[in-house]
N, C-alpha and C. Protein backbone atom coordinates (compact mmCIF):
# COMPACT_ATOMS: atom_id res chain seq x y z
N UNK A 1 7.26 11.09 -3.83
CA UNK A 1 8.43 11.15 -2.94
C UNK A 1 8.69 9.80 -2.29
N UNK A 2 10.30 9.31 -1.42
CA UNK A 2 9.96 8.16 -1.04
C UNK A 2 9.75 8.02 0.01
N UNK A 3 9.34 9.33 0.75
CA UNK A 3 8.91 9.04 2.01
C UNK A 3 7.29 8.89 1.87
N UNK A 4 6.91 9.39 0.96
CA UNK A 4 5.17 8.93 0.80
C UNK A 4 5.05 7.36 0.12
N UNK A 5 6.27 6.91 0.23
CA UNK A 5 6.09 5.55 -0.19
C UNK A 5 6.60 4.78 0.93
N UNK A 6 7.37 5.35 1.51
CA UNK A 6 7.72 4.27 2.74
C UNK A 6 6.56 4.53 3.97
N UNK A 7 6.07 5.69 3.80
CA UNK A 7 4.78 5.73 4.83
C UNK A 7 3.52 4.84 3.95
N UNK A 8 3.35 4.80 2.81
CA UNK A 8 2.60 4.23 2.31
C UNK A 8 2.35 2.68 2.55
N UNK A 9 4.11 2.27 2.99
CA UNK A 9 3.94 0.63 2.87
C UNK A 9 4.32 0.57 4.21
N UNK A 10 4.32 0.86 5.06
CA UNK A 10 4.25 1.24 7.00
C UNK A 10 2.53 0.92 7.01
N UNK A 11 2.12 1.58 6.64
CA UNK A 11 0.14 1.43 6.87
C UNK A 11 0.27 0.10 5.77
N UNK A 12 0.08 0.34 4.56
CA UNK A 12 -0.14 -0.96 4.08
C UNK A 12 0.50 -2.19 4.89
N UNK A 13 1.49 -2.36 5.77
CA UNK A 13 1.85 -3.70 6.43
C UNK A 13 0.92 -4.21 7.63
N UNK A 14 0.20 -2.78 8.10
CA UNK A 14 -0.58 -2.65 9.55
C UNK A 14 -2.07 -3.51 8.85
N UNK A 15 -2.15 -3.40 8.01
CA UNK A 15 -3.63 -4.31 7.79
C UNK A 15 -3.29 -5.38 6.95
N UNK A 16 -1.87 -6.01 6.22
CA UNK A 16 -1.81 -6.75 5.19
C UNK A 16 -0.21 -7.43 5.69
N UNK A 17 -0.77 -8.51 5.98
CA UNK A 17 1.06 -9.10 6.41
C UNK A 17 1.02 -10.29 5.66
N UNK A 18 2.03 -10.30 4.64
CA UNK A 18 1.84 -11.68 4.05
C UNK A 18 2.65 -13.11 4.75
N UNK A 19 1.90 -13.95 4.66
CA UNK A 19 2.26 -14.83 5.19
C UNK A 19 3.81 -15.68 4.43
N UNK A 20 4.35 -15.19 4.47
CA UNK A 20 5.81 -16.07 3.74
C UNK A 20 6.93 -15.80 4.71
């Protein structure tokens, strides 16, 4: 679903911020 993907990349940003 794309809410299990937009929650997915909400947590993935909380430990992983790319620097650009």
């Amino acid at each position: 679903m794309v809410l299990q993907v937009f929650e997915f990349k909400l947590h993935f940003q909380q430990w992983y911020v790319p620097d650009i």
